[in-house]
Protein backbone atom coordinates (compact mmCIF):
# COMPACT_ATOMS: atom_id res chain seq x y z
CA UNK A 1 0.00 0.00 0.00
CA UNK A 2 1.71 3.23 -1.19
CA UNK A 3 1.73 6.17 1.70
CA UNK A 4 -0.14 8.43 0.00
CA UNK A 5 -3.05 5.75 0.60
CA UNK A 6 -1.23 5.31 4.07
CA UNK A 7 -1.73 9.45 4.92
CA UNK A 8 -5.43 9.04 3.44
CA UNK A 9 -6.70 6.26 6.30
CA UNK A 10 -4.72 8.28 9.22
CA UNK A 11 -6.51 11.42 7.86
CA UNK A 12 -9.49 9.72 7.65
CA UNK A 13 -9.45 8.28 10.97
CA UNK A 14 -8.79 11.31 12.53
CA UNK A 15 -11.36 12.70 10.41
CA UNK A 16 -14.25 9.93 11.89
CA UNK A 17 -13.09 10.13 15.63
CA UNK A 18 -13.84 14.31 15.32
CA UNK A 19 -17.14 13.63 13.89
CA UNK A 20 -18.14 10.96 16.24
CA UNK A 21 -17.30 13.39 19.28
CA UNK A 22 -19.41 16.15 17.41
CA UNK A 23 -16.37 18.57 17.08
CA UNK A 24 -18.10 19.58 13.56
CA UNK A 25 -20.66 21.94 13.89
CA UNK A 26 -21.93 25.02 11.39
CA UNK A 27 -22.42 27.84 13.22
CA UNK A 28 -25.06 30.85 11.96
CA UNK A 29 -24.92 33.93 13.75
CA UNK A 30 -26.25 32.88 17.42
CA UNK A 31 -27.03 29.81 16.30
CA UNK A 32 -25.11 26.10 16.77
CA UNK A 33 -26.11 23.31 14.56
CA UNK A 34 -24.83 19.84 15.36
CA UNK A 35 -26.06 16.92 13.05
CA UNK A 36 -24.61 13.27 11.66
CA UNK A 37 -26.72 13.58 8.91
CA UNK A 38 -23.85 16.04 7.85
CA UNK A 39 -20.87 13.57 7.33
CA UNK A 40 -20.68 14.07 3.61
CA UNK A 41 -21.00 18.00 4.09
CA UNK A 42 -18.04 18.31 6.23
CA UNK A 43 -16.25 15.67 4.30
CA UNK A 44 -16.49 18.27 0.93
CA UNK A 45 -15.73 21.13 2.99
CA UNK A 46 -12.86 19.67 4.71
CA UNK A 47 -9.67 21.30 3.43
CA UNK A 48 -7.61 17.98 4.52
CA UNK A 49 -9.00 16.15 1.49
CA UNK A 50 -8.71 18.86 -1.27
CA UNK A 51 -5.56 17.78 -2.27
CA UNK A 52 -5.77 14.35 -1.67
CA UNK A 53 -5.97 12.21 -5.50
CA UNK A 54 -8.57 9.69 -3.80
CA UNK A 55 -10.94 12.59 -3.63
CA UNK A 56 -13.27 12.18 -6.48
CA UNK A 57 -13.62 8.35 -5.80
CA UNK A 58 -14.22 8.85 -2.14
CA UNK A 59 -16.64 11.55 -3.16
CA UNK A 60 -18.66 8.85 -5.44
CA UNK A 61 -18.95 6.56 -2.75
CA UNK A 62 -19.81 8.65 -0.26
CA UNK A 63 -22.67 9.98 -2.37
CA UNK A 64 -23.72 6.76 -3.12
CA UNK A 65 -24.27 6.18 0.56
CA UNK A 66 -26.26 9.25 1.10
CA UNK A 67 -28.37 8.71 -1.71
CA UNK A 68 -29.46 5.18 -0.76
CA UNK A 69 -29.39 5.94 3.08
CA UNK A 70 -29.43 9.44 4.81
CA UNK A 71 -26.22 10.04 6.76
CA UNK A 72 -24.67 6.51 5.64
CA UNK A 73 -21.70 8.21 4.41
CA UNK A 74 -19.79 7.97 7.86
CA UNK A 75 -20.31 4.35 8.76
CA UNK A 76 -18.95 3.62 4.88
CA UNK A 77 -15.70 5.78 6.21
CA UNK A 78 -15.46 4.00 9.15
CA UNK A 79 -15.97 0.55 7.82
CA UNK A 80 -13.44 1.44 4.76
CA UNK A 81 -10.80 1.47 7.78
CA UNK A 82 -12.38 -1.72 9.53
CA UNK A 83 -11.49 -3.26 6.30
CA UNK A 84 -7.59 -2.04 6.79
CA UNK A 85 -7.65 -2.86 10.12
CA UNK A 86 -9.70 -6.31 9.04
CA UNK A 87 -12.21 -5.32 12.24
CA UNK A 88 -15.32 -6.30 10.92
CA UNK A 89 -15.53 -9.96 10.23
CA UNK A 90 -16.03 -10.86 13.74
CA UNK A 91 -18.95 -8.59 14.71
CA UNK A 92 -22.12 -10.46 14.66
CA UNK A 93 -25.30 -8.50 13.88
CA UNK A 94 -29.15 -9.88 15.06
CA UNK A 95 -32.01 -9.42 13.89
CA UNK A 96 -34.18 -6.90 15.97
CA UNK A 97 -38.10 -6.99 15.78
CA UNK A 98 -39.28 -3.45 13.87
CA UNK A 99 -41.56 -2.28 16.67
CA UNK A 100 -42.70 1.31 17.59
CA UNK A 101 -39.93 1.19 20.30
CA UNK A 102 -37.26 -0.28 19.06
CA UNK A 103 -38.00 1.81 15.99
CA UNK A 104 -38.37 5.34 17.75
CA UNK A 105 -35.24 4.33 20.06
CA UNK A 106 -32.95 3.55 16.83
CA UNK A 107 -34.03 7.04 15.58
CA UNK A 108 -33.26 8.75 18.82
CA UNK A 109 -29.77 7.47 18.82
CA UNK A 110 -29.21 9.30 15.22
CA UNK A 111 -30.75 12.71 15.38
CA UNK A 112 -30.56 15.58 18.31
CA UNK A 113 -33.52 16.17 20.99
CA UNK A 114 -35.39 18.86 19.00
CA UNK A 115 -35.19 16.75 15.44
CA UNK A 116 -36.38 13.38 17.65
CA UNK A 117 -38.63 14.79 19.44
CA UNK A 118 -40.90 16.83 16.08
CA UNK A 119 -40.19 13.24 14.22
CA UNK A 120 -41.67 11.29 16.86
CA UNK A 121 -44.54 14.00 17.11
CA UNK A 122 -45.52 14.12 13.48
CA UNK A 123 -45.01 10.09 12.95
CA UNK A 124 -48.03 9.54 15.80
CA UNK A 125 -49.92 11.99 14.43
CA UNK A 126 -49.58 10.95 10.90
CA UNK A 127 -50.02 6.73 11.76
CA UNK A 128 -48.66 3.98 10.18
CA UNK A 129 -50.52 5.04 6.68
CA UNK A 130 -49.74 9.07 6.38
CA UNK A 131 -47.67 10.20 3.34
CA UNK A 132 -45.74 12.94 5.22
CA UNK A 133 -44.32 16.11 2.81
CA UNK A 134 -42.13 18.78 4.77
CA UNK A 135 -41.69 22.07 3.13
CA UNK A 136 -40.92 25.58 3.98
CA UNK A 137 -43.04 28.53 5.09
CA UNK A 138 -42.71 32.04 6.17
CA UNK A 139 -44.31 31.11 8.93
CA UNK A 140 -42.61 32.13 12.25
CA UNK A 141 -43.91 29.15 14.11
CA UNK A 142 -43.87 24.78 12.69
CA UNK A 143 -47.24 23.77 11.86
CA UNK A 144 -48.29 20.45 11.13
CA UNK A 145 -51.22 19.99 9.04
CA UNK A 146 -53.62 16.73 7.75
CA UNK A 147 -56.11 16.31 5.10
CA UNK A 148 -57.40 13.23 3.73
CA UNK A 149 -58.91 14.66 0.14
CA UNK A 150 -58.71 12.00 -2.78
CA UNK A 151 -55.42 12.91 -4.88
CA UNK A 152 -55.65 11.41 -8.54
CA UNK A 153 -52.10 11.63 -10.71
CA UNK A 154 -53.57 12.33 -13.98
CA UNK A 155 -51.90 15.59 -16.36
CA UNK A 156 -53.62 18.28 -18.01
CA UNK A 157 -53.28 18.61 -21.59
CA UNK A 158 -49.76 19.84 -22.13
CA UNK A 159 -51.02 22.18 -24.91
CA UNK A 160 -52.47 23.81 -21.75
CA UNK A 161 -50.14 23.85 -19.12
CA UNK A 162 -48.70 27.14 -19.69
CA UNK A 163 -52.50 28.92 -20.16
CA UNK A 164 -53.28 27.04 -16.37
CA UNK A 165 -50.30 27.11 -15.16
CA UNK A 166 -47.96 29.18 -15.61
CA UNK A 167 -47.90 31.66 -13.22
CA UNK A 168 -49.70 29.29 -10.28
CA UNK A 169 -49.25 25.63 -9.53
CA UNK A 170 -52.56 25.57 -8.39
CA UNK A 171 -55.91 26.76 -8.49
CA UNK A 172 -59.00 25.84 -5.87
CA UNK A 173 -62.63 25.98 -7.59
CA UNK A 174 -65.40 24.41 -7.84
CA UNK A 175 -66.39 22.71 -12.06
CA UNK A 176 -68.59 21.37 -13.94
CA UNK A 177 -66.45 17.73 -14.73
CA UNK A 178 -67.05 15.38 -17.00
CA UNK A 179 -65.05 11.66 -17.51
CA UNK A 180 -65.13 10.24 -21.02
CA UNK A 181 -63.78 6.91 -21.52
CA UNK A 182 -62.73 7.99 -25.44
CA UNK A 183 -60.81 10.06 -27.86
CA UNK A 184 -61.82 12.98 -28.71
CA UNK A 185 -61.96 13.48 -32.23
CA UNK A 186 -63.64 17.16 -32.59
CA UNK A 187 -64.28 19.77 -31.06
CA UNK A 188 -67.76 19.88 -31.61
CA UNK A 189 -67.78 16.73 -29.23
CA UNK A 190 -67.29 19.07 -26.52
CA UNK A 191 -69.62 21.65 -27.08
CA UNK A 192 -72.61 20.65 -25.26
CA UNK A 193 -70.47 20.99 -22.42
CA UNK A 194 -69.29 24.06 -22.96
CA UNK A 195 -72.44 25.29 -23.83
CA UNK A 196 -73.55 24.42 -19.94
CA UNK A 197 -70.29 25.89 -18.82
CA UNK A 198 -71.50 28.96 -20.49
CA UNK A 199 -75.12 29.58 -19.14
CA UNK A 200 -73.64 28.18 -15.55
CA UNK A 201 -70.83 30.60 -15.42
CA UNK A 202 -68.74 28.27 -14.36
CA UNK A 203 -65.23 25.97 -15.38
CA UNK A 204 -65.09 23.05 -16.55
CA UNK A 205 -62.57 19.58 -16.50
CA UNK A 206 -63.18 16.83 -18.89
CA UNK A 207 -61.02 13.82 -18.44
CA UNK A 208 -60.86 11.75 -21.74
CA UNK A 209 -58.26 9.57 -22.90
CA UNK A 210 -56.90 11.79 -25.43
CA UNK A 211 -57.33 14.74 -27.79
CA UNK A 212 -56.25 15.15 -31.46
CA UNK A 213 -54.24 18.24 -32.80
CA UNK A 214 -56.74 19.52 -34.68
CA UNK A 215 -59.56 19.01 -31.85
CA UNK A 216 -57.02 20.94 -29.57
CA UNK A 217 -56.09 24.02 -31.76
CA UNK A 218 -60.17 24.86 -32.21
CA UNK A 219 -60.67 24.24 -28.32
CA UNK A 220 -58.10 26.85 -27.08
CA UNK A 221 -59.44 29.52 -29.91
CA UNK A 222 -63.05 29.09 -28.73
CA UNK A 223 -62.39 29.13 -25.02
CA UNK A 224 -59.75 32.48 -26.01
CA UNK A 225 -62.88 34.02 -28.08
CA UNK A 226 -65.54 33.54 -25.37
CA UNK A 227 -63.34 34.06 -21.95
CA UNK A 228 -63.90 30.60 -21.08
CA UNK A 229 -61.88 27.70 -18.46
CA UNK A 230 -62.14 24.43 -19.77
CA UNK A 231 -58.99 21.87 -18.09
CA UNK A 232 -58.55 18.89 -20.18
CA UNK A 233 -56.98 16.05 -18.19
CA UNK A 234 -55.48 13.53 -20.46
CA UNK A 235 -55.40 9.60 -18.89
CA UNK A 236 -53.98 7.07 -21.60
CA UNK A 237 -55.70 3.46 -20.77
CA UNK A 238 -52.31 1.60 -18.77
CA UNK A 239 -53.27 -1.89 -18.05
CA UNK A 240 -52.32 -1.76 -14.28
CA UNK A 241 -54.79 1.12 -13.53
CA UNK A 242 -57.84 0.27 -15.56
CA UNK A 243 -60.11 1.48 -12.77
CA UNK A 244 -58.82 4.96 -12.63
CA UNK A 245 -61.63 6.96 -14.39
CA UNK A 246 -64.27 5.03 -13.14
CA UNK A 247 -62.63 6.05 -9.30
CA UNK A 248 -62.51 9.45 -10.41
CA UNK A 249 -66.39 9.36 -11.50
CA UNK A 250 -67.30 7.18 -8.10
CA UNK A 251 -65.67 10.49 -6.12
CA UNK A 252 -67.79 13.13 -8.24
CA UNK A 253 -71.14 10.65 -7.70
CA UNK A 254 -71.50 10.25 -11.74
CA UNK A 255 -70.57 7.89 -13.75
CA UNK A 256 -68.27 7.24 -16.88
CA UNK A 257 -69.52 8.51 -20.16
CA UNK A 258 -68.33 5.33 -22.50
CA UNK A 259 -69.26 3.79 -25.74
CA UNK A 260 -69.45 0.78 -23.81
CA UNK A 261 -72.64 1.55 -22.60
CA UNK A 262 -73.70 3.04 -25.76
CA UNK A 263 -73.66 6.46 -24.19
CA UNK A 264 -73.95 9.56 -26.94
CA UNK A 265 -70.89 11.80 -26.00
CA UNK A 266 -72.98 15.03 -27.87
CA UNK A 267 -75.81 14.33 -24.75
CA UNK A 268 -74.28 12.60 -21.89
CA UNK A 269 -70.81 14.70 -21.62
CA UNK A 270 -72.99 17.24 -19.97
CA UNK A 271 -75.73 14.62 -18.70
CA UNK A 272 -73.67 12.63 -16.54
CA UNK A 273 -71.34 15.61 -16.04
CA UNK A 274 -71.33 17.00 -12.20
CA UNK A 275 -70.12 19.60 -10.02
CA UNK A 276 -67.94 18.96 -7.30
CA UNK A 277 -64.98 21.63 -5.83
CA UNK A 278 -61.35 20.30 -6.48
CA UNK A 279 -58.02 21.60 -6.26
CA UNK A 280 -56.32 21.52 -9.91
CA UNK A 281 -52.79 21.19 -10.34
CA UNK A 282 -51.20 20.55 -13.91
CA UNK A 283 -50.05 16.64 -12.71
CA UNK A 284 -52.72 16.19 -10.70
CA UNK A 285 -56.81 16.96 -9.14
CA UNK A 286 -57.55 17.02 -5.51
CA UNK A 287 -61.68 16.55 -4.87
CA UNK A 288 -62.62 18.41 -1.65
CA UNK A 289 -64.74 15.36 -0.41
CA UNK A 290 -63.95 11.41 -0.44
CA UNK A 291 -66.32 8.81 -1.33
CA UNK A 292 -67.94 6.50 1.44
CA UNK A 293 -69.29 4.85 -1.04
CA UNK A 294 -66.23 3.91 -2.80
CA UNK A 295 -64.39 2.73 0.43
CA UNK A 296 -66.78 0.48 0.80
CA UNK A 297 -66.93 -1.38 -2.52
CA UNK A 298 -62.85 -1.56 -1.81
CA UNK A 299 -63.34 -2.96 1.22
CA UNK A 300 -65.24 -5.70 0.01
CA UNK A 301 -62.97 -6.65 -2.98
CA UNK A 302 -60.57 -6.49 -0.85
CA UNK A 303 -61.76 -9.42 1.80
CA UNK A 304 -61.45 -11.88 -1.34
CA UNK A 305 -58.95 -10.88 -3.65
CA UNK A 306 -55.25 -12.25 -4.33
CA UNK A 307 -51.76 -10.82 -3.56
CA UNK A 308 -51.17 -9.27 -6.99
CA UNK A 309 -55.10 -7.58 -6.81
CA UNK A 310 -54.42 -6.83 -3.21
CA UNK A 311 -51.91 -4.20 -4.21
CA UNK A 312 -53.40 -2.54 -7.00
CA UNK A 313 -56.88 -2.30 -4.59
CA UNK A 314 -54.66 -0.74 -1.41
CA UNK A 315 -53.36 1.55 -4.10
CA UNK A 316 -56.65 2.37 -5.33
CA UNK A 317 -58.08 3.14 -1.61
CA UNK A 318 -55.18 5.06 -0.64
CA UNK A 319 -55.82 7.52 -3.25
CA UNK A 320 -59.21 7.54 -3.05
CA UNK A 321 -59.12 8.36 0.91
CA UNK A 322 -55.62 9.86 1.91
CA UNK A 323 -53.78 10.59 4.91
CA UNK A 324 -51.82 13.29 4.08
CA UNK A 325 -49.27 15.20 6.23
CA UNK A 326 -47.72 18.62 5.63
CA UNK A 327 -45.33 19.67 7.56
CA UNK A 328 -44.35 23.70 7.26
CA UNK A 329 -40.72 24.64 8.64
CA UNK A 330 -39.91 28.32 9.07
CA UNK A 331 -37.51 29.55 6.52
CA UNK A 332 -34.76 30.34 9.66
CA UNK A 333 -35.02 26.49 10.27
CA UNK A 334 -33.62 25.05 7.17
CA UNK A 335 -31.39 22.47 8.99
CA UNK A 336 -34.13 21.28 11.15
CA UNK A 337 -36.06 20.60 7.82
CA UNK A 338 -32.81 18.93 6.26
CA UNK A 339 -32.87 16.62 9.05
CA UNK A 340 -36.52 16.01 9.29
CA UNK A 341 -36.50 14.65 5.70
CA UNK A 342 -33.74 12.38 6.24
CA UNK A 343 -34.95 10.74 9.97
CA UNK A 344 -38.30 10.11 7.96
CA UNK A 345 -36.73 8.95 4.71
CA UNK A 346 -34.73 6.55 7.60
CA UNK A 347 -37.98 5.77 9.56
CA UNK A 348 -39.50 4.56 6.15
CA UNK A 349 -36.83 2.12 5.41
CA UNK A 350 -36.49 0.76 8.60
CA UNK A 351 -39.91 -0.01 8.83
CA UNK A 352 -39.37 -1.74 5.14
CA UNK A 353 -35.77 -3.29 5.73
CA UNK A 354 -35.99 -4.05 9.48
CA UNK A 355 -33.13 -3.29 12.37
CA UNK A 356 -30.26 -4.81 13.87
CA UNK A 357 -28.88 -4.98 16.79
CA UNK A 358 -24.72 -4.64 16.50
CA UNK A 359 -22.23 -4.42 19.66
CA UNK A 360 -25.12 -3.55 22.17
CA UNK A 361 -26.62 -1.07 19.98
CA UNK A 362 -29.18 -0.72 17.66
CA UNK A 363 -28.78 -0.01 13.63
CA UNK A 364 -30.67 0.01 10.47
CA UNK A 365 -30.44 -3.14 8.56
CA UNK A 366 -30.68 -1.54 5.34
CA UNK A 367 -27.50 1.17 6.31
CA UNK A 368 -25.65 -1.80 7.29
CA UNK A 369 -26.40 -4.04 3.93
CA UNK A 370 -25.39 -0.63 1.52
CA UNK A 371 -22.56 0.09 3.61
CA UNK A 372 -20.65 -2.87 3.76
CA UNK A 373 -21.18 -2.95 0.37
CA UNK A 374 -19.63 0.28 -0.51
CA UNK A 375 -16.86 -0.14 2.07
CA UNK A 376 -15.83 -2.92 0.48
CA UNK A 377 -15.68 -2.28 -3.26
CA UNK A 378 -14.38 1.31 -1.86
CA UNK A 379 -11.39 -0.34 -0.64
CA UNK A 380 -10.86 -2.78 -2.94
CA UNK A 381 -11.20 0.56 -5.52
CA UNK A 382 -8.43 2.52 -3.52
CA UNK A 383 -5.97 -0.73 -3.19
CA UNK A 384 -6.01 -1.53 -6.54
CA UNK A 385 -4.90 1.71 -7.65
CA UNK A 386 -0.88 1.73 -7.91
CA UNK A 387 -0.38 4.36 -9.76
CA UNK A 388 -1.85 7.90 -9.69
CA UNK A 389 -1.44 10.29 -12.22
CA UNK A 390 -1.70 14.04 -11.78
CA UNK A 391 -1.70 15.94 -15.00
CA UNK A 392 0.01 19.49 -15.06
CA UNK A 393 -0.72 22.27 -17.13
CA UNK A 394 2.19 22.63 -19.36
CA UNK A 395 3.39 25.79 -19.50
């Protein structure tokens, strides 16, 4: 092993056993911030390794680690050196059951008191089915909000997106929607409807499966020429949602208009049409109220249905009845929302992957299984290089 490999591992080490006794900290104004979710930072911003020609590669891995496991990047560091050292081969790691507990105790040991304690807080709230988002607000004070309104990912018509959307991602009203199992062809299909638009006052959303060029270039000029909102969502038939429309007309209490049935698009696009209050968003439409009704026909499918069903009908009755969490940070506490994201992106996995327990102590079984891994090939990487080369610029 050459010693410029040699000064690397000393460096290194000396490096870990400062970050394990939280000697790195960023400091802003008043304010102290300690976290070891910030391994990788203090790695790139270390002026010990700008020199170094392992840089890049340890920079790759270390990435790696982050991106498949939040704060991961120190144990591959300190296991790269266990595999110097040959340290690891005799530890032996257990199996530990995934419980609330064990679970909330694992996360405890990674993150500081505030961080834990806003995690645990939001992860009771939310319970074992919430879909939490964390974003920032200019709020002065964290609130924590839930809503459980159907969310359907369909898109609007991208010949529309900038008209809708482009100067607000979203817009609350209440429509006049119609779902057409079809194509449409012309225009004139669509009329009816916006002839009801027109004496209503009021928007309108068709969902169809698709819209020709031609059908599209009249549409804009007669909604342009008479002042009018009409959001066409487009939803191309995929074989592992075929229910989605017929969901989406379930939640507005109408019904599909479909050749199927031998429906006449000219009559029942406006005559099994409704209106219902939604959020629209150009990838997606939020209805104000859920179904009962809908919940229920789930429920019963899914009593006597097999695995691969199973899935698609959880899917379906998550959408169709939510638990959604926001979570709105203050601007000022940007690392507290850093760290937020990653305990619940590590929360999630654990609960998927499982624990271990290592030495006494408690550990992600999915952090371990990535970063043994990348310790390994990361030092069989760095071994196998015997010669570095450091172009100059010639002068």
């Amino acid at each position: 092993m050459n010693n410029k490999l040699l000064d690397l591992f000393y460096k290194l080490k000396k490096f870990n056993e400062s970050f394990k006794n939280e000697k790195n900290k960023i400091i802003a104004g008043s304010n102290v911030y300690k976290s070891k979710f910030l391994y990788f930072y203090f790695f790139l911003m270390s002026e010990e390794f700008k020199e170094t020609p392992y840089r890049n590669i340890l920079i790759n891995y270390f990435k790696k680690s982050e991106d498949l496991y939040p704060g991961s990047s120190y144990y591959t560091s300190v296991k790269l050196l266990d595999n110097l050292l040959l340290n690891n081969h005799m530890i032996k790691k257990v199996s530990l059951e995934s419980n609330i507990k064990n679970l909330f105790d694992y996360m405890k040991s990674i993150s500081n008191k505030d961080s834990f304690e806003l995690t645990r807080d939001i992860l009771n709230f939310s319970g074992p089915d919430g879909i939490i988002n964390c974003k920032q607000t200019k709020n002065k004070e964290i609130l924590i909000e839930k809503t459980s309104k159907p969310t359907y990912k369909i898109n609007i018509h991208s010949e529309f997106t900038n008209i809708y959307f482009s100067k607000v991602s979203k817009t609350t009203k209440s429509v006049r929607l119609s779902v057409f199992d079809g194509f449409i062809e012309r225009e004139s299909e669509l009329i009816p409807l916006l002839e009801e638009m027109k004496k209503e006052k009021i928007p309108g959303v068709i969902i169809c499966r698709g819209m020709s060029e031609n059908a599209t270039k009249h549409l804009k000029n007669i909604l342009l020429r008479n002042k009018m909102f009409l959001y066409p969502y487009i939803s191309k038939f995929e074989n592992d949602d075929p229910f989605l429309l017929k969901d989406i007309a379930t939640i507005a209490e109408t019904s599909v208009v479909s050749g199927e049935f031998l429906d006449n698009i000219y009559k029942d696009i406006v005559g099994k049409s409704k209106i219902v209050k939604v959020t629209l968003e150009k990838d997606k439409i939020v209805f104000d109220k859920k179904s009962e009704d809908l919940i229920i026909e789930i429920n019963k499918q899914l009593k006597d249905c097999n695995h691969n069903v199973k899935d698609y009908l959880n899917r379906r009755k998550k959408r169709a009845s939510p638990n959604n969490i926001t979570v709105h940070i203050p601007m000022r506490m940007n690392n507290l929302l850093n760290e937020l994201k990653a305990l619940i992106k590590c929360y999630n996995l654990c609960v998927l992957r499982g624990l271990v327990l290592k030495n006494g102590e408690t550990y992600s079984k999915h952090c371990e299984e990535i970063t043994d891994r990348l310790s390994e090939g990361l030092f069989k990487t760095l071994s196998n290089i015997g010669l570095t080369i450091k172009l100059k610029k010639v002068e």
